[in-house]
Protein backbone atom coordinates (compact mmCIF):
# COMPACT_ATOMS: atom_id res chain seq x y z
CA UNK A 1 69.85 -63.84 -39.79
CA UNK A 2 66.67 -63.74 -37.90
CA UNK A 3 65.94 -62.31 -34.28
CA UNK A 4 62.86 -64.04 -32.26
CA UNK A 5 60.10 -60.88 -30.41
CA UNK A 6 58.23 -62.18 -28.20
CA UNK A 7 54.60 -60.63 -27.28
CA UNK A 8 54.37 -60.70 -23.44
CA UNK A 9 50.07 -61.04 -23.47
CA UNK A 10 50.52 -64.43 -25.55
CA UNK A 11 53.61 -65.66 -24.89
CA UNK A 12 53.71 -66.29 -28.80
CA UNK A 13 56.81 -64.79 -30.87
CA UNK A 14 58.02 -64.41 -34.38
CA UNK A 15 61.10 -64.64 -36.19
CA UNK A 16 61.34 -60.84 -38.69
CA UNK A 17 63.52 -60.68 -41.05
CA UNK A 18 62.60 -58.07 -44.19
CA UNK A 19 64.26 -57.46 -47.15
CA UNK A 20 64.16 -53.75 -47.20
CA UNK A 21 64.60 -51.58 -50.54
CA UNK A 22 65.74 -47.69 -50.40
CA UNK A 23 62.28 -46.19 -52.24
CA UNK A 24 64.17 -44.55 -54.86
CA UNK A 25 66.35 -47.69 -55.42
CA UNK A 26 65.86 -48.65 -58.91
CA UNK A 27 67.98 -51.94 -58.99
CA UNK A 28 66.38 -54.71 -60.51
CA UNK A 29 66.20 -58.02 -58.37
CA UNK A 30 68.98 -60.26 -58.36
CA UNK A 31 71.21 -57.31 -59.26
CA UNK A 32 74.12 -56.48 -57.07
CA UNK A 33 74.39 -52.55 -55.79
CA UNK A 34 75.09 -50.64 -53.16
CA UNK A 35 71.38 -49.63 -52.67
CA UNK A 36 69.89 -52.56 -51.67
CA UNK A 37 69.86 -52.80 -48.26
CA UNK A 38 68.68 -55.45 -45.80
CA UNK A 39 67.48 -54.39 -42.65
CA UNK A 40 66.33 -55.83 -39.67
CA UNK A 41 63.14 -54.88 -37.69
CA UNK A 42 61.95 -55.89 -34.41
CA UNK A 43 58.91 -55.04 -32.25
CA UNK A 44 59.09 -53.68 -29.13
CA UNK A 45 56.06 -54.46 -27.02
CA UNK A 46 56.93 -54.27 -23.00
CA UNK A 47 59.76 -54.56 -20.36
CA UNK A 48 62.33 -52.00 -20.21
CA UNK A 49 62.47 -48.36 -22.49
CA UNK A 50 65.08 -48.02 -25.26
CA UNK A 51 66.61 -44.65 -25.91
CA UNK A 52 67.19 -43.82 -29.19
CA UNK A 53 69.77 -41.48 -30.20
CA UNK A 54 69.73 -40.38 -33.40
CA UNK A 55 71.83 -37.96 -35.59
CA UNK A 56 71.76 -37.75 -39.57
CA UNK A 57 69.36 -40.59 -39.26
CA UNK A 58 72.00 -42.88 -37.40
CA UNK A 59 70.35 -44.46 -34.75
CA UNK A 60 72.30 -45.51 -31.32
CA UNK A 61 70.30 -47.58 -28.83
CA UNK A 62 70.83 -47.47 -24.65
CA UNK A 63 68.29 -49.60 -22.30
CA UNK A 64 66.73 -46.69 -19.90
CA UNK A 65 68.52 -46.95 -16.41
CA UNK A 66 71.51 -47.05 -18.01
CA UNK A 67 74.40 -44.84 -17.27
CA UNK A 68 74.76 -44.05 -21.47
CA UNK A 69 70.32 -43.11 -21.75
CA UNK A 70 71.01 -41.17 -18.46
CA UNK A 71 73.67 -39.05 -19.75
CA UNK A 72 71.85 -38.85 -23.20
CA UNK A 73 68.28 -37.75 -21.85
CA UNK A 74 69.47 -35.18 -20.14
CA UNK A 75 68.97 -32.21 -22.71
CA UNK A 76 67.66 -28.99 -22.79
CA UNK A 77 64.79 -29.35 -25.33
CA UNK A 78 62.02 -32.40 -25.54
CA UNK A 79 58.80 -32.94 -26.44
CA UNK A 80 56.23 -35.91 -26.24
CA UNK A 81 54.48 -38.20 -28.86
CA UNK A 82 51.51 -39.99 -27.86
CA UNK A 83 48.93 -41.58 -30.18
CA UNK A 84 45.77 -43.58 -30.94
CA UNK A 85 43.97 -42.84 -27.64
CA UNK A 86 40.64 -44.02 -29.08
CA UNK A 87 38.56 -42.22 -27.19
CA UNK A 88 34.83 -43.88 -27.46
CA UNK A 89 36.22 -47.58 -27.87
CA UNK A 90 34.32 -50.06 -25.57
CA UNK A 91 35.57 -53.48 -26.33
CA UNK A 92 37.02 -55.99 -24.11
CA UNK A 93 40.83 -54.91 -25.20
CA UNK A 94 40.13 -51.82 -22.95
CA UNK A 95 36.37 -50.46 -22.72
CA UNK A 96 37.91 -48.07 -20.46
CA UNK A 97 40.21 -45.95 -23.01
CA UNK A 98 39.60 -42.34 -20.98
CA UNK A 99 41.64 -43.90 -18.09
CA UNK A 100 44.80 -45.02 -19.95
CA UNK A 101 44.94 -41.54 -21.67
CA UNK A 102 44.51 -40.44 -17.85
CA UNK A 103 47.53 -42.65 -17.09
CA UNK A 104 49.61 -41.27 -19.85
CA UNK A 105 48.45 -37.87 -19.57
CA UNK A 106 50.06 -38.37 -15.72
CA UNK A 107 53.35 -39.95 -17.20
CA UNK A 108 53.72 -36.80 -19.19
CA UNK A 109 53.03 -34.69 -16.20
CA UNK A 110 55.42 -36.31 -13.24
CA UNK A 111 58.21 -36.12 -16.08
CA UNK A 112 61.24 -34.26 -14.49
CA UNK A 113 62.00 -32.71 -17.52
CA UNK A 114 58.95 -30.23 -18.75
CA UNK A 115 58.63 -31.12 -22.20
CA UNK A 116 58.16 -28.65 -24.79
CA UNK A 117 55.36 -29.84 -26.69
CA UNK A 118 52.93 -32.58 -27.18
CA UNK A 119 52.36 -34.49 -30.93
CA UNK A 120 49.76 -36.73 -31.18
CA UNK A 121 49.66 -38.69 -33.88
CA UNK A 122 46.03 -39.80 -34.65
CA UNK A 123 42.89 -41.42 -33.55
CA UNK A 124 42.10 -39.41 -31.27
CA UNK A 125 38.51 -40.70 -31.34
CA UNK A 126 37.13 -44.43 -31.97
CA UNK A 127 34.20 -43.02 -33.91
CA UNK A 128 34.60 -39.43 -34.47
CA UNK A 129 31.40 -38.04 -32.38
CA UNK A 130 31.61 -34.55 -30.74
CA UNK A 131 31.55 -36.47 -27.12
CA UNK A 132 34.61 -38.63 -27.62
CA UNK A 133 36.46 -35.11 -29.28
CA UNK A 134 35.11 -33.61 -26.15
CA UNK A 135 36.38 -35.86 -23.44
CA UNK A 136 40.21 -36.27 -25.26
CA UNK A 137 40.46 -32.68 -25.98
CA UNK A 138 39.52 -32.40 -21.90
CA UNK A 139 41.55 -34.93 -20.92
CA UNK A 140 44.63 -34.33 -23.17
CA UNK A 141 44.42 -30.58 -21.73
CA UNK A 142 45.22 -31.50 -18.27
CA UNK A 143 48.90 -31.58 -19.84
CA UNK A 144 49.15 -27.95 -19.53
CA UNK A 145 51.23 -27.90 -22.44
CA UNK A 146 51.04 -26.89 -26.54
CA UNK A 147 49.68 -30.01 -28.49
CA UNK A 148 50.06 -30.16 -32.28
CA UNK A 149 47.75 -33.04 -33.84
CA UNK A 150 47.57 -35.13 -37.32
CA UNK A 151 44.13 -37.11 -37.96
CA UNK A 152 43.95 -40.91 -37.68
CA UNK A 153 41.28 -42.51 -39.81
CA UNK A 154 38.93 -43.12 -36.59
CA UNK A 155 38.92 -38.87 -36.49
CA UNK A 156 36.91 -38.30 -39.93
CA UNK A 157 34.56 -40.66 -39.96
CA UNK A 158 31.90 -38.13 -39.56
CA UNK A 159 29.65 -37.14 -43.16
CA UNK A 160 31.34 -34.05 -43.80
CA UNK A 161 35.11 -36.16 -43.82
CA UNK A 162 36.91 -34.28 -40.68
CA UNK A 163 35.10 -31.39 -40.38
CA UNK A 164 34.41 -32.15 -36.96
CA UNK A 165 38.26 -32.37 -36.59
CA UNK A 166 39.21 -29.43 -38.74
CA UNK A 167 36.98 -27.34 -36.71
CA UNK A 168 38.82 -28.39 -33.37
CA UNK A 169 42.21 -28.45 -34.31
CA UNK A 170 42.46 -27.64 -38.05
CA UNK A 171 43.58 -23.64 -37.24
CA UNK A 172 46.66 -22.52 -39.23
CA UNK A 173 46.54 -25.79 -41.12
CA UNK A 174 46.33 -26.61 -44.96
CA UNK A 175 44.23 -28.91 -46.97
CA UNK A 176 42.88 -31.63 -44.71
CA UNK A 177 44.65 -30.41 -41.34
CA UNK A 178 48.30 -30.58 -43.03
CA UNK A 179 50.97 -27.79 -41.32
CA UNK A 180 54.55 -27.42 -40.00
CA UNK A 181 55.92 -25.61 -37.41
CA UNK A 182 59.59 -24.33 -35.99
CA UNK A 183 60.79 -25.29 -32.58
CA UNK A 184 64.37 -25.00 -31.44
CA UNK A 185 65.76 -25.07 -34.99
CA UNK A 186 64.00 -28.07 -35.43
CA UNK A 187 61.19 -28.32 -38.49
CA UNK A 188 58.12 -30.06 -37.88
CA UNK A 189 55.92 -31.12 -39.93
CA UNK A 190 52.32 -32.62 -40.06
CA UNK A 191 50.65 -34.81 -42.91
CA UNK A 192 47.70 -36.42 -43.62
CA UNK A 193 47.14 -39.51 -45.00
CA UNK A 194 43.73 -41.21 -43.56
CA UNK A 195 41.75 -39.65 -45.74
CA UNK A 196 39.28 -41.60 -48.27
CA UNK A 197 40.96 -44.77 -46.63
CA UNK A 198 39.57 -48.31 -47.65
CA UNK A 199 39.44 -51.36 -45.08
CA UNK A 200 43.04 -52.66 -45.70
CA UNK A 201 44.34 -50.18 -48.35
CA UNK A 202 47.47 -48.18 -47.77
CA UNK A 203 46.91 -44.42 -46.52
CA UNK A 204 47.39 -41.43 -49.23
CA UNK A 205 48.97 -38.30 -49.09
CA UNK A 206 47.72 -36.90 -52.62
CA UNK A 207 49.03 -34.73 -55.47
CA UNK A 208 47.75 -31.44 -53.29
CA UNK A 209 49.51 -32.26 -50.07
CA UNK A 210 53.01 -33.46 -51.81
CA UNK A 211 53.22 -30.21 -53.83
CA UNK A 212 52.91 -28.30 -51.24
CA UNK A 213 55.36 -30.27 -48.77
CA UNK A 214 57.77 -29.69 -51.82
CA UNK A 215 57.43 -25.78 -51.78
CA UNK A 216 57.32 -26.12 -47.61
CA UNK A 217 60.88 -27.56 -47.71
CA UNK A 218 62.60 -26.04 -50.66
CA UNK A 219 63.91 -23.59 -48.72
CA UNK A 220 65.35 -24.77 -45.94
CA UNK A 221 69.35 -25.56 -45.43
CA UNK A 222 70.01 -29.59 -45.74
CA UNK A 223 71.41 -29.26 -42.09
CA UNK A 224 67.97 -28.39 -40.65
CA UNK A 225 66.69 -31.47 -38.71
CA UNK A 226 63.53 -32.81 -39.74
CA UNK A 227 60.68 -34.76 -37.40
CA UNK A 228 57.70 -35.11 -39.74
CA UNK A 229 54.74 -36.96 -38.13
CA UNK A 230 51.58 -38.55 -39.49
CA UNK A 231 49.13 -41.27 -38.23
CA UNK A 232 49.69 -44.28 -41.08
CA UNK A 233 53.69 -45.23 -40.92
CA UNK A 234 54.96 -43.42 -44.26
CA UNK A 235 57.07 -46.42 -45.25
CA UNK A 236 55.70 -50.12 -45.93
CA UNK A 237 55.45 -52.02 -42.58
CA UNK A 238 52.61 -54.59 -43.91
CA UNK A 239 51.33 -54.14 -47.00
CA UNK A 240 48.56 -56.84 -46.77
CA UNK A 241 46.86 -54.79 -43.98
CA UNK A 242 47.40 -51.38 -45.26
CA UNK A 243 50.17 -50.52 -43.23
CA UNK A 244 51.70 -48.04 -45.01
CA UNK A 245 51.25 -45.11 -47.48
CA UNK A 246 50.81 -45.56 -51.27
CA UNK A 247 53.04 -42.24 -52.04
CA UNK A 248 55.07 -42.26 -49.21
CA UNK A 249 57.92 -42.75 -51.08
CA UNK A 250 57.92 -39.69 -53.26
CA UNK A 251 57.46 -37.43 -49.97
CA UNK A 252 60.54 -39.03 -48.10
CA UNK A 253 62.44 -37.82 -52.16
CA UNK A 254 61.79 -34.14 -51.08
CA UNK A 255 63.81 -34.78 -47.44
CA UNK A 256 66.54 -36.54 -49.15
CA UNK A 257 68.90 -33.82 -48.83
CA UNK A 258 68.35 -33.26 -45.93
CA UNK A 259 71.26 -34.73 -43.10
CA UNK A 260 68.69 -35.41 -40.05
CA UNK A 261 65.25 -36.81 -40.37
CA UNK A 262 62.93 -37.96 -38.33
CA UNK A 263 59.46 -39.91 -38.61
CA UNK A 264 56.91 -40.69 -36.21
CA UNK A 265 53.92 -42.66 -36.68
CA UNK A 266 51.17 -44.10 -35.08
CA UNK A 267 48.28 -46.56 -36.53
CA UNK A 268 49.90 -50.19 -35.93
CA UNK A 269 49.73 -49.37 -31.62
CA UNK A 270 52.87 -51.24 -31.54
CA UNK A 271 56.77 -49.93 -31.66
CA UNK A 272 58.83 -50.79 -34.94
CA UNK A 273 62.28 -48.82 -35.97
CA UNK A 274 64.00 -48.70 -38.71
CA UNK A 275 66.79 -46.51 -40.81
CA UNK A 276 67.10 -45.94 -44.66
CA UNK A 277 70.07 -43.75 -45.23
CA UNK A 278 69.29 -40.12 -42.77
CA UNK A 279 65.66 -41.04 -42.69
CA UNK A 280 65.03 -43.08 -39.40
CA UNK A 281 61.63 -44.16 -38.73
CA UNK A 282 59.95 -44.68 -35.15
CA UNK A 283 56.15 -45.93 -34.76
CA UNK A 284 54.45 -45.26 -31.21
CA UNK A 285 52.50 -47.77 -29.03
CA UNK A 286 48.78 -46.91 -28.43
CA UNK A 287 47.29 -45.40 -25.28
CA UNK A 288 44.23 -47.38 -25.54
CA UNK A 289 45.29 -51.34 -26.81
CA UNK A 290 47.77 -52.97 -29.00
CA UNK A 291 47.26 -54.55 -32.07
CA UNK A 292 49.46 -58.25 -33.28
CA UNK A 293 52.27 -58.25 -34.99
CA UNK A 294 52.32 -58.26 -38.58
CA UNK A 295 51.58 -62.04 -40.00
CA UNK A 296 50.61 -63.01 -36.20
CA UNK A 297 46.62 -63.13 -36.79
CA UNK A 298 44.25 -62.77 -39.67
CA UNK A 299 43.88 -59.18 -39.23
CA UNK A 300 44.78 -56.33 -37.67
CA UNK A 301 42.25 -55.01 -34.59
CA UNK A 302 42.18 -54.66 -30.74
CA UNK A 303 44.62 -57.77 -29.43
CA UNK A 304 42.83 -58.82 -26.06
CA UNK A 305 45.50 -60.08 -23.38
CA UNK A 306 45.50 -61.14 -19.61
CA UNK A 307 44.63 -58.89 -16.65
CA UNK A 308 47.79 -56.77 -15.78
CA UNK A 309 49.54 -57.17 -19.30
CA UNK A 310 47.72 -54.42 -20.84
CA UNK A 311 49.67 -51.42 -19.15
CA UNK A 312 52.58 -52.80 -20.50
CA UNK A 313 51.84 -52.84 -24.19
CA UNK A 314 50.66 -48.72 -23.74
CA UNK A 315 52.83 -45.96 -23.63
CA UNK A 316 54.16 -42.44 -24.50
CA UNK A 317 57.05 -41.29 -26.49
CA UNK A 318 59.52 -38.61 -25.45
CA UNK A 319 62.09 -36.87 -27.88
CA UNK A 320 64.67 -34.86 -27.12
CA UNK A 321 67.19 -33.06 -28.99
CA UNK A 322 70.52 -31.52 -27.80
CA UNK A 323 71.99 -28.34 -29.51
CA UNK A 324 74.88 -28.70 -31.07
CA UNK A 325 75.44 -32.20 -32.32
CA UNK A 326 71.32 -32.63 -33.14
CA UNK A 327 70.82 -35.97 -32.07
CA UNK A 328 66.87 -37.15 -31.33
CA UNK A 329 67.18 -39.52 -28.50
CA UNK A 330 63.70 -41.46 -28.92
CA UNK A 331 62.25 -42.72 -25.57
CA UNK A 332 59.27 -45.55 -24.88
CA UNK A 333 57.40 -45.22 -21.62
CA UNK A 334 55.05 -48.15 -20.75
CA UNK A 335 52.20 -47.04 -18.80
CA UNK A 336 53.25 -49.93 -16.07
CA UNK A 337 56.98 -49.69 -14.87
């Protein structure tokens, strides 16, 4: 079974279909078991929002405008994901990156609902330099609200390997700019896995960071819900341009026991779901350009498309989570409507 995505820039589509294995499955191939499990996965680049519902990692899908994502949406606690701003980029794809973080930072604002919090996943910068950390952190302030950020590869490229982000944002964090946080009985938590990252190679968490997500976890009850978030997608989207992370796998083992979890990624400027067991996975669009789909081009890098398609292919995330039955209903905002 295949299902055809169609890019709205190029007009070009492609049929996905992956064979997806559980990360702790240790079934051989061609042996039958209830682990293996075949999943499919499908880009979302424009036209109308999907709201994702999800509760012990079960997702449920309503088209925004709907009278099901109306009744869903309307919650008591949310907060906002946005991601890979690139502030400093100056290529065709978008030379103007300050002014779709504008746009997004306005989206956020005009919500009706006054989110909680902002995440933002990475990449803050194009090339690290105090100016570009200068004009996002300016920009992304306008908000008026908390923001709790993870490093993307473009934020420690300076000599000293994030310094320059560790001393903005790094306060209360571990290690490289790892943390976690409470919100609404909800636990957050914040990894890092850009760092020491080679041109198409997988990100990294490390033996440092995983021990001490272990110990962060251990004692929490399994019904806490979960929303970790890093910049590189901590399961295997595309292995042949790095998109994924080497040791995901053994920190997803430490949230197995736990009914509700939740992770949200940045990196590939595109969205891609999926749902192993109570792990569901959610990657955000970019607020600066997209990227191709997997397979689609040589590489990955800034996807250039026609005048007044661009909008379309940026966005923001909103997540919201109602007491009681702890769903996350996961919502995609275009920057064009």
């Amino acid at each position: 079974m295949t299902e055809e995505c169609r890019h709205p820039g190029t007009g070009s589509s492609v049929k996905i279909l992956e064979r997806i294995m559980d990360p702790l499955d240790t079934a051989q191939p061609g042996e039958a078991g209830p682990k293996r499990r075949f999943l499919l996965e499908c880009m979302t680049w424009a036209g109308t929002g999907v709201l994702w519902s999800v509760a012990a990692g079960l997702p449920q899908a309503a088209m925004l405008g709907t009278a099901q994502a109306a009744e869903s949406a309307a919650t008591p606690f949310s907060f906002v994901q946005i991601s890979d701003s690139h502030i400093g980029f100056d290529k065709p794809a978008n030379p103007e990156p300050l002014a779709t973080l504008h746009e997004a930072v306005q989206q956020i604002k005009a919500l009706r609902q006054k989110p909680a919090f902002v995440l933002h996943t990475g990449d803050i910068t194009h090339l690290s330099k105090p100016g570009e950390f200068d004009a996002a952190q300016q920009m992304i302030g306008e908000i008026g609200l908390p923001v709790f950020y993870v490093p993307g590869e473009h934020d420690v490229l300076d000599e000293a390997r994030g310094r320059a982000y560790l001393d903005r944002y790094g306060a209360g964090s571990r290690g490289a700019g790892w943390h976690s946080f409470d919100q609404h009985g909800v636990h957050y938590i914040g990894l890092v896995n850009v760092l020491d990252l080679k041109a198409g190679g997988l990100g990294n968490l490390g033996t440092e960071q995983l021990e001490w997500l272990e110990n962060n976890v251990a004692g929490l009850a399994s019904s806490t819900p979960i929303v970790v978030f890093a910049h590189i997608p901590l399961w295997t989207v595309y292995p042949e341009w790095g998109w994924g992370t080497e040791d995901g796998a053994q920190a997803l083992s430490y949230l197995r026991l736990f009914g509700s979890v939740t992770v949200l990624n940045g990196h590939i400027h595109q969205i891609m779901q999926k749902v192993e067991g109570n792990v569901a996975f959610h990657t955000a669009r970019s607020t600066a350009f997209p990227q191709p789909v997997p397979g689609t081009a040589p590489s990955p890098g800034p996807v250039r498309v026609p005048p007044g398609e661009l909008r379309h292919l940026l966005g923001t995330t909103s997540v919201s989570f109602v007491r009681g039955t702890q769903p996350l209903a996961i919502v995609d905002s275009p920057l064009a409507h």
